[in-house]
PDB file of N, CA and C in Angstrom:
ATOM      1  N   UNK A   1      62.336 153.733 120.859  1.00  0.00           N
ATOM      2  CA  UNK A   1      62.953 154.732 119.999  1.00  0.00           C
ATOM      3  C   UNK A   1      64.088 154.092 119.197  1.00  0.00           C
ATOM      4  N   UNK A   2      64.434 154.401 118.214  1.00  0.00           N
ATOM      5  CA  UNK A   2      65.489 154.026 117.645  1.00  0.00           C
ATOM      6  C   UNK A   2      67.038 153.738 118.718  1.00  0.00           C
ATOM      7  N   UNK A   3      67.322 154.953 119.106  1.00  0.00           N
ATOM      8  CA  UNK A   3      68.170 154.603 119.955  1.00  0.00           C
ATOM      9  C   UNK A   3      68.164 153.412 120.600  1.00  0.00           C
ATOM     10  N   UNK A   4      67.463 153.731 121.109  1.00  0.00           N
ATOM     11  CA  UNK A   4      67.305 152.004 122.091  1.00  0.00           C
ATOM     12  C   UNK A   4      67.089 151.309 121.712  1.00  0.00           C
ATOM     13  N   UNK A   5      66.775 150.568 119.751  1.00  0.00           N
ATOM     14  CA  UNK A   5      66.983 149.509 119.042  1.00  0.00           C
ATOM     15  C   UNK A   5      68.673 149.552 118.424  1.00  0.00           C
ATOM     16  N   UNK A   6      69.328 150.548 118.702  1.00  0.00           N
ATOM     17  CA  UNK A   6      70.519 150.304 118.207  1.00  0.00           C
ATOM     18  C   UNK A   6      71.025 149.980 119.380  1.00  0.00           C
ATOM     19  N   UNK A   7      71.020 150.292 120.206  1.00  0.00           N
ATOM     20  CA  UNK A   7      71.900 149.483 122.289  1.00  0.00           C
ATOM     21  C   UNK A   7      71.620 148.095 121.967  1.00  0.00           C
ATOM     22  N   UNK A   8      70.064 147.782 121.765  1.00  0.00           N
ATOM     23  CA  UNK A   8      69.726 146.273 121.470  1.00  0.00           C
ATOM     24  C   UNK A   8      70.286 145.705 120.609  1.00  0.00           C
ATOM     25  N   UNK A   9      70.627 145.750 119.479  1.00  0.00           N
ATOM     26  CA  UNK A   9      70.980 144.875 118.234  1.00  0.00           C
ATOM     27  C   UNK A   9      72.557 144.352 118.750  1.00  0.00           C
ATOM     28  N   UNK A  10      73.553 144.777 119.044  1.00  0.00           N
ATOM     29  CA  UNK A  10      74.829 144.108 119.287  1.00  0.00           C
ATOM     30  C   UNK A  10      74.164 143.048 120.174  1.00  0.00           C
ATOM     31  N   UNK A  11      73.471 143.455 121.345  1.00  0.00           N
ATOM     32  CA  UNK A  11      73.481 141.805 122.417  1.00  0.00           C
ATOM     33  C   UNK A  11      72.659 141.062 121.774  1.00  0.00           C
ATOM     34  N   UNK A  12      71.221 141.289 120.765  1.00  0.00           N
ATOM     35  CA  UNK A  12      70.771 140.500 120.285  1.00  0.00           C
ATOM     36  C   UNK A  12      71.500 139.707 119.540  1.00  0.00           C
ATOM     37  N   UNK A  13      72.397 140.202 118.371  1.00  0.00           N
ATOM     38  CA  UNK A  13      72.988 139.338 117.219  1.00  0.00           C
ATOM     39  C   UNK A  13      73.639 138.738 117.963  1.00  0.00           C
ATOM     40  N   UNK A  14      74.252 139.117 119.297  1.00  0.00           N
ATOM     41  CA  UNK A  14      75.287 137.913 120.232  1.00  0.00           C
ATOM     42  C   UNK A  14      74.292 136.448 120.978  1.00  0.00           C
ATOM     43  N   UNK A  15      73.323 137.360 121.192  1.00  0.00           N
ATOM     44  CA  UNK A  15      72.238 135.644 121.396  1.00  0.00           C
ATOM     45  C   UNK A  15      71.934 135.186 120.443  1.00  0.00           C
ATOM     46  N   UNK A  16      71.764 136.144 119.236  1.00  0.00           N
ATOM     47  CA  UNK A  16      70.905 134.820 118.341  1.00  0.00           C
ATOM     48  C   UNK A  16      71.145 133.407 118.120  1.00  0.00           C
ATOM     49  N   UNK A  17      72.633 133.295 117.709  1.00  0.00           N
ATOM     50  CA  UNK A  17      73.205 131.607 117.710  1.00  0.00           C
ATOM     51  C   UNK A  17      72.670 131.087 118.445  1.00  0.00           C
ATOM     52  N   UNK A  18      72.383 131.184 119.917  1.00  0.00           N
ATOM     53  CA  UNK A  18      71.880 130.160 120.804  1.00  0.00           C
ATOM     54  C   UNK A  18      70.745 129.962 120.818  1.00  0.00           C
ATOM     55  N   UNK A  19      69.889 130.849 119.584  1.00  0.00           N
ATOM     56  CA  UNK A  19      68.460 130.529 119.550  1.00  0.00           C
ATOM     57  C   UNK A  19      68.303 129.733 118.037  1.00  0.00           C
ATOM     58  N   UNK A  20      69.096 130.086 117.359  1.00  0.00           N
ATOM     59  CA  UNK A  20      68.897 129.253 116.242  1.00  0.00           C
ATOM     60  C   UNK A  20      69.270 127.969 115.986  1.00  0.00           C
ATOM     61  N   UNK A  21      67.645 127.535 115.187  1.00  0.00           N
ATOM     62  CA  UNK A  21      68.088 125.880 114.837  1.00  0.00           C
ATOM     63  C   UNK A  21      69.216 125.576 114.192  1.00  0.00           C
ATOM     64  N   UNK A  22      69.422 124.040 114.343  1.00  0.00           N
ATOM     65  CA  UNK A  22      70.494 123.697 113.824  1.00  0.00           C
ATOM     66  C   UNK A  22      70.234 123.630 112.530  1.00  0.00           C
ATOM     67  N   UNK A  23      68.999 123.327 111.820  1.00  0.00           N
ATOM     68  CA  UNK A  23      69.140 123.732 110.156  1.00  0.00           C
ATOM     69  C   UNK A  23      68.202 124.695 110.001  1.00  0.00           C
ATOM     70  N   UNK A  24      68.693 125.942 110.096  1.00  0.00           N
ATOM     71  CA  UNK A  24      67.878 127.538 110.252  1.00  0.00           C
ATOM     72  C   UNK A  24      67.700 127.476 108.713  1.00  0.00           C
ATOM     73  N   UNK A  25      66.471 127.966 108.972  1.00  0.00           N
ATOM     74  CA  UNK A  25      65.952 128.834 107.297  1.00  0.00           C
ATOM     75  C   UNK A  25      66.167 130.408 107.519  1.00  0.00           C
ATOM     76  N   UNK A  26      65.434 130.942 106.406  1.00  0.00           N
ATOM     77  CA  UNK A  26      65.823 132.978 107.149  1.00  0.00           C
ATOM     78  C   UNK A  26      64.243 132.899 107.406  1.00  0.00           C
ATOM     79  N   UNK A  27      62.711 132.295 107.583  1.00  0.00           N
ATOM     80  CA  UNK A  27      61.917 132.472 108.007  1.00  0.00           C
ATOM     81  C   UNK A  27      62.211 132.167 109.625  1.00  0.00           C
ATOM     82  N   UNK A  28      61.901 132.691 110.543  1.00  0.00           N
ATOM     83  CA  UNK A  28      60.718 132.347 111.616  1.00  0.00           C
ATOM     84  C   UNK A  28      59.912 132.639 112.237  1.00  0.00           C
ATOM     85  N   UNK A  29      59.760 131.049 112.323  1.00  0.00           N
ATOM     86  CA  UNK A  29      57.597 131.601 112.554  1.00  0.00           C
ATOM     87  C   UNK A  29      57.653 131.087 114.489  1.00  0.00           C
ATOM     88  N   UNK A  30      56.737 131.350 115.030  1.00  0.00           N
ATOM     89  CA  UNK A  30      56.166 131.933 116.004  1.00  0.00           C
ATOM     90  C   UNK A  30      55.856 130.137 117.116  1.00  0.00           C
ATOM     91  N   UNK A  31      56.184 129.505 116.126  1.00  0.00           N
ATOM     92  CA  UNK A  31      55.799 128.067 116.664  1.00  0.00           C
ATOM     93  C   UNK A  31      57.328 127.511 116.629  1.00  0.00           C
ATOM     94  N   UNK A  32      58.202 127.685 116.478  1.00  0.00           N
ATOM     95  CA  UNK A  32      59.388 127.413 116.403  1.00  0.00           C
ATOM     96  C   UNK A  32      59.738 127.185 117.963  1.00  0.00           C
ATOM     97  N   UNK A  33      59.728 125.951 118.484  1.00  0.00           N
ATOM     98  CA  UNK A  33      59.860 125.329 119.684  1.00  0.00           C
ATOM     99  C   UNK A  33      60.654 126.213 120.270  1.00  0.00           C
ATOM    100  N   UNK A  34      62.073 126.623 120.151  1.00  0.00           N
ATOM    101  CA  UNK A  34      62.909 126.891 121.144  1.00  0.00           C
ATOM    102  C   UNK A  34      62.239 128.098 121.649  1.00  0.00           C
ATOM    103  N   UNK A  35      61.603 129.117 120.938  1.00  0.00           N
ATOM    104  CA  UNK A  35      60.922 130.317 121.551  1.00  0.00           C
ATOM    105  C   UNK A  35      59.842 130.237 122.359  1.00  0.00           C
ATOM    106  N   UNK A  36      59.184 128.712 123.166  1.00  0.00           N
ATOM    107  CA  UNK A  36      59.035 128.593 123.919  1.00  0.00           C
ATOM    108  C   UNK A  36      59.681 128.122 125.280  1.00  0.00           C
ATOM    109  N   UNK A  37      60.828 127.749 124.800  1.00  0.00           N
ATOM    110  CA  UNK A  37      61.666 127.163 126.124  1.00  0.00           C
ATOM    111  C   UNK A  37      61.756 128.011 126.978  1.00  0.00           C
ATOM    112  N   UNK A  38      61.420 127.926 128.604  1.00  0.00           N
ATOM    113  CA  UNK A  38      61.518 128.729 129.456  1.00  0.00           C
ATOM    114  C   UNK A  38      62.779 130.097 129.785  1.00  0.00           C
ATOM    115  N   UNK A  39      63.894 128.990 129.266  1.00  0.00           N
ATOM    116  CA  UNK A  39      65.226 129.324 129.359  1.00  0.00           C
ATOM    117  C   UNK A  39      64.875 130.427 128.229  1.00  0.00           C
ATOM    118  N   UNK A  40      64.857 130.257 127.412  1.00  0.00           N
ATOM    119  CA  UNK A  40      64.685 131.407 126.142  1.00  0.00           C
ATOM    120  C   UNK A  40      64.007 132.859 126.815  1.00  0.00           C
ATOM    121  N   UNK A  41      62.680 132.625 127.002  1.00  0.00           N
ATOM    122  CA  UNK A  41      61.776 133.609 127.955  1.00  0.00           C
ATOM    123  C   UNK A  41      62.327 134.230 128.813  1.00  0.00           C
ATOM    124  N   UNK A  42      63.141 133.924 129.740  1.00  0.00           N
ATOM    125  CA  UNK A  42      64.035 134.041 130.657  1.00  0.00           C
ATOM    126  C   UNK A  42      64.653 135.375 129.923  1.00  0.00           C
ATOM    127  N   UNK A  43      66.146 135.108 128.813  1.00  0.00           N
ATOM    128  CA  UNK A  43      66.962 135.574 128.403  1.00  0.00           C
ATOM    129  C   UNK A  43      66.004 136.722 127.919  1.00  0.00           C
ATOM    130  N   UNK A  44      65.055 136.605 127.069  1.00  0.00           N
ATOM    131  CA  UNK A  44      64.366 137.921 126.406  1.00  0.00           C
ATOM    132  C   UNK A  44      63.984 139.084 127.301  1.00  0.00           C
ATOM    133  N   UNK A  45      63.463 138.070 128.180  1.00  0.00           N
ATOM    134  CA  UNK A  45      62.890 139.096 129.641  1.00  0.00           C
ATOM    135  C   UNK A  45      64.080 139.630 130.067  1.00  0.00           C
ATOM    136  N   UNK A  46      65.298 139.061 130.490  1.00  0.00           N
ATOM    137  CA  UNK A  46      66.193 140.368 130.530  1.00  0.00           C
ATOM    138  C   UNK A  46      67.168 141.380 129.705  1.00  0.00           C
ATOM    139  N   UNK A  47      67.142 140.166 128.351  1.00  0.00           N
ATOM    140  CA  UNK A  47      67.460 141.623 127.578  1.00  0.00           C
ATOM    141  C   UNK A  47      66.305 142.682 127.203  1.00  0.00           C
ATOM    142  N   UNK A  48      65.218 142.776 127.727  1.00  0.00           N
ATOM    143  CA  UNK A  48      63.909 143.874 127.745  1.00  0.00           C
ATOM    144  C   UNK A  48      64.366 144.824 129.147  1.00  0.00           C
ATOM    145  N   UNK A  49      64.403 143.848 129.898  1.00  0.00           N
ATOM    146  CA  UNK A  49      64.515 144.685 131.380  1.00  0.00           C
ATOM    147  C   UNK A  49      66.389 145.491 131.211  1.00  0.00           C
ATOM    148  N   UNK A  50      66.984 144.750 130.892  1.00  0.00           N
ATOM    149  CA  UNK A  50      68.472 145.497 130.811  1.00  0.00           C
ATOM    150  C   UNK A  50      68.444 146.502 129.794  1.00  0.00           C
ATOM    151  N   UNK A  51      67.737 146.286 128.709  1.00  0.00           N
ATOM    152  CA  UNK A  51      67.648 148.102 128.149  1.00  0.00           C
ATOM    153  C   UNK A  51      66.568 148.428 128.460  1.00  0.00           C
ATOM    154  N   UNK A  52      65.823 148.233 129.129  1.00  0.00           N
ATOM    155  CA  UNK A  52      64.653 149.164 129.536  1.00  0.00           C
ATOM    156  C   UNK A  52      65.398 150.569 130.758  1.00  0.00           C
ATOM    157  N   UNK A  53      66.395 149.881 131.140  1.00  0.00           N
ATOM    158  CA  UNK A  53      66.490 150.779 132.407  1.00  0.00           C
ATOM    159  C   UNK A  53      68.495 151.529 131.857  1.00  0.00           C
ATOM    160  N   UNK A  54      67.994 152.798 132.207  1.00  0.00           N
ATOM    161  CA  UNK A  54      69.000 153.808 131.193  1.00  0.00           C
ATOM    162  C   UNK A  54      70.500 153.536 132.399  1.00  0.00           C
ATOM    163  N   UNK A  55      70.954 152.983 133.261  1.00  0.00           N
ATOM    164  CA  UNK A  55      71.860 152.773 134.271  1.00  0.00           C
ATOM    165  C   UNK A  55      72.841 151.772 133.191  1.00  0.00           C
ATOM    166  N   UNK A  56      71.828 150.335 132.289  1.00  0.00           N
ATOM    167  CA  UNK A  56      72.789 149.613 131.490  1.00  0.00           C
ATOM    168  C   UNK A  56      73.117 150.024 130.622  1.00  0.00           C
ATOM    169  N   UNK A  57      72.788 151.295 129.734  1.00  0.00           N
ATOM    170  CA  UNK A  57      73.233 152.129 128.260  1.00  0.00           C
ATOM    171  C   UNK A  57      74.830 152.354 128.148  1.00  0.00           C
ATOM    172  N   UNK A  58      75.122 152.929 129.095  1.00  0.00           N
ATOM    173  CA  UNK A  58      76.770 152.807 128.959  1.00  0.00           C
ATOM    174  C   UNK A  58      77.026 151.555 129.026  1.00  0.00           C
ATOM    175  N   UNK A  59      76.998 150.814 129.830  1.00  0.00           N
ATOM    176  CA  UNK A  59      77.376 149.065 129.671  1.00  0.00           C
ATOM    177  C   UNK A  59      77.301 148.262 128.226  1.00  0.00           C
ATOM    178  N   UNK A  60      76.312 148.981 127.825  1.00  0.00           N
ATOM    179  CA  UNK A  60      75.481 148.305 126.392  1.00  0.00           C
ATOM    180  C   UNK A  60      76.510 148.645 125.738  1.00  0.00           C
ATOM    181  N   UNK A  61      76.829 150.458 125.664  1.00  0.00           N
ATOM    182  CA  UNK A  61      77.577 150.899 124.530  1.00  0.00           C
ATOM    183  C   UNK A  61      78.485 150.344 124.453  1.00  0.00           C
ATOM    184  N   UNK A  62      79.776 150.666 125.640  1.00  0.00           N
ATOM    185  CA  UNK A  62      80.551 149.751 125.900  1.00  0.00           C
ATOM    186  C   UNK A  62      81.382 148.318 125.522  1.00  0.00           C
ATOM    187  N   UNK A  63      79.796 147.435 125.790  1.00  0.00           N
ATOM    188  CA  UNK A  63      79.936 146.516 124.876  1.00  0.00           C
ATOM    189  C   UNK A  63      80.039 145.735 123.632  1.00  0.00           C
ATOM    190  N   UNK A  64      79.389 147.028 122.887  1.00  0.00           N
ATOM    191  CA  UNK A  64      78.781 146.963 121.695  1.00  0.00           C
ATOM    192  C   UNK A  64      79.779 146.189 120.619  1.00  0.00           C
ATOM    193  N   UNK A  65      80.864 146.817 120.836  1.00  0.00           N
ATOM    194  CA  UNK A  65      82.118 146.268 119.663  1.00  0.00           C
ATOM    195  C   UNK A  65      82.491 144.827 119.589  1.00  0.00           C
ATOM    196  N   UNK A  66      82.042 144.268 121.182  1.00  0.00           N
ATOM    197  CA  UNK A  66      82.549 143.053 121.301  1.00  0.00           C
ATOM    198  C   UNK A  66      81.410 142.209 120.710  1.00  0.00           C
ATOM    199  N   UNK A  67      80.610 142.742 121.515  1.00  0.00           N
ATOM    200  CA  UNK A  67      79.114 141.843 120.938  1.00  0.00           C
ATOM    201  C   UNK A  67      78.828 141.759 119.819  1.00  0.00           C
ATOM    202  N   UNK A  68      79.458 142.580 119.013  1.00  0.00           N
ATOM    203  CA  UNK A  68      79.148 142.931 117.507  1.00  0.00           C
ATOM    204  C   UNK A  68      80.328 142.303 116.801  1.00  0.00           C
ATOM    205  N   UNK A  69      81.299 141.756 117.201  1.00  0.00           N
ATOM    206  CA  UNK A  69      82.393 141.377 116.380  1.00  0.00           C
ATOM    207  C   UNK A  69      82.311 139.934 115.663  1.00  0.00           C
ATOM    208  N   UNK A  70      83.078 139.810 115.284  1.00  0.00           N
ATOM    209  CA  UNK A  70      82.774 138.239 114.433  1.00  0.00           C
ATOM    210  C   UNK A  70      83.432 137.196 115.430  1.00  0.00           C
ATOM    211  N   UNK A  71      83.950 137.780 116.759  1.00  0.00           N
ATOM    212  CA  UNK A  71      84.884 136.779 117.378  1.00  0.00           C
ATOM    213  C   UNK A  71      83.831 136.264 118.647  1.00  0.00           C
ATOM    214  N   UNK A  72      83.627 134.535 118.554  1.00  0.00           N
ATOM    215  CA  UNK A  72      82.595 134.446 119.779  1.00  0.00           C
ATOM    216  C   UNK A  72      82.728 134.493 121.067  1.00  0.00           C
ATOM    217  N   UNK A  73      84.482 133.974 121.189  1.00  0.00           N
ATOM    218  CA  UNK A  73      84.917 134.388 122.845  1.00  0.00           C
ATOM    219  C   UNK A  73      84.320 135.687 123.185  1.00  0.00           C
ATOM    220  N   UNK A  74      84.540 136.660 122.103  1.00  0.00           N
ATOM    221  CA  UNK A  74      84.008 138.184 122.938  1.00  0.00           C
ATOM    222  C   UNK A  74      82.664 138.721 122.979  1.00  0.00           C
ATOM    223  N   UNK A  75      81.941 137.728 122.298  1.00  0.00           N
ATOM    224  CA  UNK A  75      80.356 138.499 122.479  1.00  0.00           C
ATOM    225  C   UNK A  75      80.470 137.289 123.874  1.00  0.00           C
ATOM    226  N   UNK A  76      80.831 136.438 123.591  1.00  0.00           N
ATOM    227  CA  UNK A  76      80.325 134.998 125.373  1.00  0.00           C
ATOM    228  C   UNK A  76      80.733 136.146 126.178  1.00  0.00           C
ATOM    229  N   UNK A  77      82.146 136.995 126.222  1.00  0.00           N
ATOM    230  CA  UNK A  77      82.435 137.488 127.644  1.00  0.00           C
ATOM    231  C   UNK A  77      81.640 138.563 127.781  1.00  0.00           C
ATOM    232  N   UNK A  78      81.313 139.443 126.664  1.00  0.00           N
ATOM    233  CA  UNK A  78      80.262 140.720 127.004  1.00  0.00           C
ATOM    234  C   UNK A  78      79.189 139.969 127.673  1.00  0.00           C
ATOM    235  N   UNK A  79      78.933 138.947 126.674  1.00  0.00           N
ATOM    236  CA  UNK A  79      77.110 138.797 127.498  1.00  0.00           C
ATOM    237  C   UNK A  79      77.407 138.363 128.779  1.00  0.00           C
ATOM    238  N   UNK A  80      78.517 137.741 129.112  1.00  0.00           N
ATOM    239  CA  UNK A  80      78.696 137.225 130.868  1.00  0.00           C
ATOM    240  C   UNK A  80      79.133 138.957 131.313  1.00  0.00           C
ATOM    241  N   UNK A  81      79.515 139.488 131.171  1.00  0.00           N
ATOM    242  CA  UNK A  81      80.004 140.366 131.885  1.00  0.00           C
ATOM    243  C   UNK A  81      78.823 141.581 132.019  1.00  0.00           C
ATOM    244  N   UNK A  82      77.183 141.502 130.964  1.00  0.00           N
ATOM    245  CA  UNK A  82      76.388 142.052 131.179  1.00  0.00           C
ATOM    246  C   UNK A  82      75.654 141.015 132.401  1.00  0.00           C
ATOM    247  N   UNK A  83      75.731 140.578 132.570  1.00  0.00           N
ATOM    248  CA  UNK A  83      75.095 139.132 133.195  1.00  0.00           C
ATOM    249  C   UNK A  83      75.522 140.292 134.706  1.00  0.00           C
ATOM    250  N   UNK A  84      76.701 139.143 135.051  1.00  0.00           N
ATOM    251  CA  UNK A  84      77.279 140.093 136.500  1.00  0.00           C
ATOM    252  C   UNK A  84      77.048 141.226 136.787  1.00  0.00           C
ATOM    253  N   UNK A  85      77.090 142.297 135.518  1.00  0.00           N
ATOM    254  CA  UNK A  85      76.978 143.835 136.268  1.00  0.00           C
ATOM    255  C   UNK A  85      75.598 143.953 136.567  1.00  0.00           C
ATOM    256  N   UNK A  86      74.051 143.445 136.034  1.00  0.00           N
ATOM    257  CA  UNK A  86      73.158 142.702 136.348  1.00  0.00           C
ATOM    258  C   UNK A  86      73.157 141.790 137.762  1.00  0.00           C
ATOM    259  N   UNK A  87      73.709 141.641 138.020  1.00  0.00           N
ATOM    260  CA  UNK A  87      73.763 141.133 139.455  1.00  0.00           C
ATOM    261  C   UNK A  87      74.919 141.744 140.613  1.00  0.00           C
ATOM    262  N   UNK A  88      75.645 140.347 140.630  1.00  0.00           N
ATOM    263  CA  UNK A  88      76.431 140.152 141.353  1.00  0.00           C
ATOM    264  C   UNK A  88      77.852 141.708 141.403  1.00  0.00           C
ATOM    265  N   UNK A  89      77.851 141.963 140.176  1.00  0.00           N
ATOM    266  CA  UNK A  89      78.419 142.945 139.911  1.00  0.00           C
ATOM    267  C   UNK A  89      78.155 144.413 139.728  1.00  0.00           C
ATOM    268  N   UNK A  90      76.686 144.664 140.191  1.00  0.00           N
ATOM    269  CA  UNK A  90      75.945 145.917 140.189  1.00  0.00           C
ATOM    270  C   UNK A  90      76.473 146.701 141.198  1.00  0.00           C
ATOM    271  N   UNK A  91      76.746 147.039 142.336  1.00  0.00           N
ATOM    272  CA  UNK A  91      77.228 147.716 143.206  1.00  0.00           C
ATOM    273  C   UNK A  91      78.577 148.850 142.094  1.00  0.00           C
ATOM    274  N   UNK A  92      78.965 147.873 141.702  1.00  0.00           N
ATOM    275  CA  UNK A  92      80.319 148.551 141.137  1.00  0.00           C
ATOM    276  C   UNK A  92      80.394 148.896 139.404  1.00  0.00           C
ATOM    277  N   UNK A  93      79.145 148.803 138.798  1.00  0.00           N
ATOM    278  CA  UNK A  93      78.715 148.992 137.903  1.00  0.00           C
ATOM    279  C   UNK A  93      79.348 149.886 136.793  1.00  0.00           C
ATOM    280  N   UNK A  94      79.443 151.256 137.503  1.00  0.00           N
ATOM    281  CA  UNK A  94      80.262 152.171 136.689  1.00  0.00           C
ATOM    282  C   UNK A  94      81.406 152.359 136.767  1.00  0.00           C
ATOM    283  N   UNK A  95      82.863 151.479 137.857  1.00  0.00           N
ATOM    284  CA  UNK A  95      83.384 151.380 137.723  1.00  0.00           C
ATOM    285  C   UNK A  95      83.923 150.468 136.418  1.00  0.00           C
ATOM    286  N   UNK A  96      82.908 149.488 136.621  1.00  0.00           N
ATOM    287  CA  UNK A  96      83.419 148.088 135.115  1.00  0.00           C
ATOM    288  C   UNK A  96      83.314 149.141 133.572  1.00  0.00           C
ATOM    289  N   UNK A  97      82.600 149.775 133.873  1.00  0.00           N
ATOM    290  CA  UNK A  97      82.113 151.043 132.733  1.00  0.00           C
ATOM    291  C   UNK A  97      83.367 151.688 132.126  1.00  0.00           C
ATOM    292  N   UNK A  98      84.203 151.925 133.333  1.00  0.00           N
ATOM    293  CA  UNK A  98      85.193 152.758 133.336  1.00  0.00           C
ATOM    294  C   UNK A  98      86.134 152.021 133.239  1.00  0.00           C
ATOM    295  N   UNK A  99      86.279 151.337 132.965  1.00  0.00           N
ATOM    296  CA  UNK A  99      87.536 150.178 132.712  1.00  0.00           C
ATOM    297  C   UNK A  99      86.932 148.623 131.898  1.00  0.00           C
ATOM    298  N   UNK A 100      86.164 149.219 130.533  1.00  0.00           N
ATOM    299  CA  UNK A 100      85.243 148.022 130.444  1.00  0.00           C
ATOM    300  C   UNK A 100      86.794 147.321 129.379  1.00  0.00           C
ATOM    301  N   UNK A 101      87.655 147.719 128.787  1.00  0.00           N
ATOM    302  CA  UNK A 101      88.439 147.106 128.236  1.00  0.00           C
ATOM    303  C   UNK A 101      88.952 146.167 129.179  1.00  0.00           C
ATOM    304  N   UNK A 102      89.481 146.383 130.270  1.00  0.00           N
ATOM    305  CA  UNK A 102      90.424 145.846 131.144  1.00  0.00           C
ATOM    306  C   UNK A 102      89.309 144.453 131.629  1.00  0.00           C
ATOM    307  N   UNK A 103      88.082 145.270 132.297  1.00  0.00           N
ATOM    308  CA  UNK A 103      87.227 143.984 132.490  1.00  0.00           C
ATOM    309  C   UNK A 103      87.009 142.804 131.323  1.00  0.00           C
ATOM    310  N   UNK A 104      86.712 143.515 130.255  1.00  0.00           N
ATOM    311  CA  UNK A 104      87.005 142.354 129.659  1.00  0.00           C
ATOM    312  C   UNK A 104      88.167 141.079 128.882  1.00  0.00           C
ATOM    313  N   UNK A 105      88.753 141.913 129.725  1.00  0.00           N
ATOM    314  CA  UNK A 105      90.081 141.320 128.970  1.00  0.00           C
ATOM    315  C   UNK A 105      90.398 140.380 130.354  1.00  0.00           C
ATOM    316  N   UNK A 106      89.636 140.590 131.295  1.00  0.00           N
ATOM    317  CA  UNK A 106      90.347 140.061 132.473  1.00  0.00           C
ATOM    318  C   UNK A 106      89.383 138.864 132.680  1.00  0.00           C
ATOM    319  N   UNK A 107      88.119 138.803 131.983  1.00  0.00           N
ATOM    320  CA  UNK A 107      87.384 138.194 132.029  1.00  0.00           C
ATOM    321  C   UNK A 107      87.567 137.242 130.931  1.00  0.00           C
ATOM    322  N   UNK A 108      88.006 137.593 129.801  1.00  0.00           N
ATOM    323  CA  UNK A 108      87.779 136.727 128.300  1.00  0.00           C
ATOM    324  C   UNK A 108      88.946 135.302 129.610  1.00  0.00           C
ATOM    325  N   UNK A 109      90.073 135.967 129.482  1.00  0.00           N
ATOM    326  CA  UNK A 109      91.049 135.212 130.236  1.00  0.00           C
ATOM    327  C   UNK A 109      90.213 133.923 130.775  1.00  0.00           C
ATOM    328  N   UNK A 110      89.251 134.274 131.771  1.00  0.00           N
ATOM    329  CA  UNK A 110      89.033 133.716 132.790  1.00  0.00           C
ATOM    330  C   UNK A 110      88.041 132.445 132.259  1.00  0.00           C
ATOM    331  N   UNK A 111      87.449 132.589 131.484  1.00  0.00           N
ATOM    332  CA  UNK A 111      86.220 131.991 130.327  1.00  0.00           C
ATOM    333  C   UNK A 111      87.190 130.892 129.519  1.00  0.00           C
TER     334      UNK A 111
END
């Protein structure tokens, strides 16, 4: 649904750099090596699975400003800090929700 291509687009535009070549054209095509690297596959598969499931939508929203900003410290700490609440940091999930400024501010620090 639309919705759920607008949650996607902030974390995407925050990965793209790490997928693009070093002399990018605005085509790409489908044979473009890095979109086979495992590591790549990896990352897609969970940004599919992290908005597939409606628990990360506040997290997403949340994040959105950072991921979306022109500054790269703060899309690196959103995407680490989607990373953790994804794991290690899931238990406490909607607390980070509820204090996602502070988390990230406590996190950019730490990065």
């Amino acid at each position: 649904s639309a919705g759920d291509f607008w949650l996607a687009l902030p974390l995407i535009q925050a990965l793209l750099p790490a997928l693009r070549p070093p002399s990018c054209s605005l085509s790409v095509d489908d044979t473009f090596s890095q979109w086979v690297q495992p590591f790549v596959r990896q990352a897609l598969s969970k940004v599919v699975s992290t908005l597939s499931s409606t628990v990360y939508h506040p997290l997403l929203r949340g994040c959105a400003g950072y991921l979306s900003s022109f500054s790269p410290s703060h899309a690196k700490t959103a995407c680490v800090l989607i990373d953790l609440c994804s794991n290690a940091l899931a238990p406490w999930i909607s607390l980070v929700i509820a204090k996602i400024d502070l988390a990230m501010e406590l996190l950019e620090d730490l990065l």
